[in-house]
Protein backbone atom coordinates (compact mmCIF):
# COMPACT_ATOMS: atom_id res chain seq x y z
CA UNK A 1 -5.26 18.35 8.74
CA UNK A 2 -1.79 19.52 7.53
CA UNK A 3 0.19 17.79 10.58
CA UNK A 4 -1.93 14.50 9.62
CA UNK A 5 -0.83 15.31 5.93
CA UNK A 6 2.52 15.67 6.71
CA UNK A 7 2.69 12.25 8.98
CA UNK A 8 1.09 10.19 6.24
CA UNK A 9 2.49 11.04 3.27
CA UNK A 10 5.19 8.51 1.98
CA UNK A 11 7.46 9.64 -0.75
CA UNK A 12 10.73 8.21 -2.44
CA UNK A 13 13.81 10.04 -4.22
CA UNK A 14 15.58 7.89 -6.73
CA UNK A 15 18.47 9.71 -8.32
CA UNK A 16 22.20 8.10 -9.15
CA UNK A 17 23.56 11.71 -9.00
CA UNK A 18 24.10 12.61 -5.50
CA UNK A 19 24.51 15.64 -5.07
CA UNK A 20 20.51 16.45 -6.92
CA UNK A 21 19.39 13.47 -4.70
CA UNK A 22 20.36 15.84 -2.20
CA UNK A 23 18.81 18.94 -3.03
CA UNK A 24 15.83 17.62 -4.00
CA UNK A 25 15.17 15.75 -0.58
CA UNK A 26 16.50 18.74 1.11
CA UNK A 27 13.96 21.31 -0.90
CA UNK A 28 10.88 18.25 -0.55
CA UNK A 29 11.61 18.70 3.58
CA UNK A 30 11.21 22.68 3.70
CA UNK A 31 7.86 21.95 3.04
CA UNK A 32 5.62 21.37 6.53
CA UNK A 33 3.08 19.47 4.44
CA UNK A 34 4.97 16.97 2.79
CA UNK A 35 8.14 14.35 3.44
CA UNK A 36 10.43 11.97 2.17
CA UNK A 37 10.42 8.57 3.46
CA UNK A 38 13.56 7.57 2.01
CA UNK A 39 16.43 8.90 -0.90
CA UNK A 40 17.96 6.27 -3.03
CA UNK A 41 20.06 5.73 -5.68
CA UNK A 42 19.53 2.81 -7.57
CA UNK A 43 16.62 1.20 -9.91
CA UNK A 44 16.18 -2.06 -8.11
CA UNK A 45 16.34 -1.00 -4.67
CA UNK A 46 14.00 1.81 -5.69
CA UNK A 47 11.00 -1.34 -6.81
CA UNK A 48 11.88 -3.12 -3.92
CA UNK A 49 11.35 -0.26 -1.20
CA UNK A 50 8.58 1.17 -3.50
CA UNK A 51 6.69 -2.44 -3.31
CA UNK A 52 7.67 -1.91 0.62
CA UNK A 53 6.49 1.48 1.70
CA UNK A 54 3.50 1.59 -0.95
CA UNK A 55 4.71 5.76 -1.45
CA UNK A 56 2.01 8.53 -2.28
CA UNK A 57 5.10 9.72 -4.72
CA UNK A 58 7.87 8.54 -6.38
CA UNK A 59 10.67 11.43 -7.97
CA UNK A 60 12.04 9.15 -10.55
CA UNK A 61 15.69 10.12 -12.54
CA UNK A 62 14.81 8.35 -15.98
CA UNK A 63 18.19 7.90 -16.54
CA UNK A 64 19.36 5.67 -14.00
CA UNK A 65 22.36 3.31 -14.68
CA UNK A 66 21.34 0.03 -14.01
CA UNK A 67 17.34 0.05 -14.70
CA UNK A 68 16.06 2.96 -16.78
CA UNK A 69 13.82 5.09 -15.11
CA UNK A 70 10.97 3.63 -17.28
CA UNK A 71 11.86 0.23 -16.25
CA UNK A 72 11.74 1.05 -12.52
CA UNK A 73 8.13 3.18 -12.97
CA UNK A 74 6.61 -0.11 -15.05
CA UNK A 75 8.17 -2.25 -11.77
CA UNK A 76 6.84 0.09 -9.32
CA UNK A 77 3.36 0.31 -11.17
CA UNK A 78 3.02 -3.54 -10.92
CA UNK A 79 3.90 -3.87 -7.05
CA UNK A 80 2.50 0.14 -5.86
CA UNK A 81 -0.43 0.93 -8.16
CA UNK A 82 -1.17 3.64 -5.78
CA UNK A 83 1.92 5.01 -6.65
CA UNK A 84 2.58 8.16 -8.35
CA UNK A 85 5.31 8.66 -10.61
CA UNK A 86 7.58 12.01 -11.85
CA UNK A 87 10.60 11.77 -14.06
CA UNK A 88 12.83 14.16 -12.72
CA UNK A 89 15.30 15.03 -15.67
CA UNK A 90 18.13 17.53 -14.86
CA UNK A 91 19.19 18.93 -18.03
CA UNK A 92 15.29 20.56 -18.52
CA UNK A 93 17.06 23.03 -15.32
CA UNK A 94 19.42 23.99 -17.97
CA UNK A 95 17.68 24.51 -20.85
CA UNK A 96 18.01 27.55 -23.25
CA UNK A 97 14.59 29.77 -22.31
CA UNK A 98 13.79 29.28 -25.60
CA UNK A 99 12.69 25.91 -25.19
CA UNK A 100 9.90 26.26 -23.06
CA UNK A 101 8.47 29.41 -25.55
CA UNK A 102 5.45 28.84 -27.63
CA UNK A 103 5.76 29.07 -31.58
């Protein structure tokens, strides 16, 4: 079941910041279960291979240059329906501890 998992699974990285792009992909592959089909780094390209590859799961930066990160996951929901979608959004990494407490 898992090598059938890990040969069907389709999955996108769209980050403008290289270097997380990177990591991310890189962290996604150490896992036998699961793979990236491709890593990009812009909006547009990101609907266009989305509407493509018709990916399981989509790690979305929201803050892309060109198309927001909303934009792209409203484009992607229209031509992948299937598609799931998770804002990746770097500074969370570096928030205070604080942030995540409960009142």
């Amino acid at each position: 079941m898992e090598g059938r998992l890990a040969r069907s699974f389709r999955g996108l990285v769209v980050d403008d910041f290289e270097p997380l792009r990177r990591s991310i992909s890189s962290s996604i592959k150490e896992v036998p279960s699961l793979g990236i089909v491709d890593s990009l780094e812009d909006g547009a390209e990101a609907v266009q291979k989305a509407a493509e590859l018709q990916p399981h799961l989509v790690l979305l930066d929201i803050g892309l240059p060109t198309l927001t990160g909303i934009e792209v996951a409203r484009r992607i929901s229209r031509t992948s329906p299937c598609s799931k979608t998770l804002f990746v959004v770097p500074w969370l990494s570096n928030a205070p501890p604080t942030l995540f407490k409960r009142p």
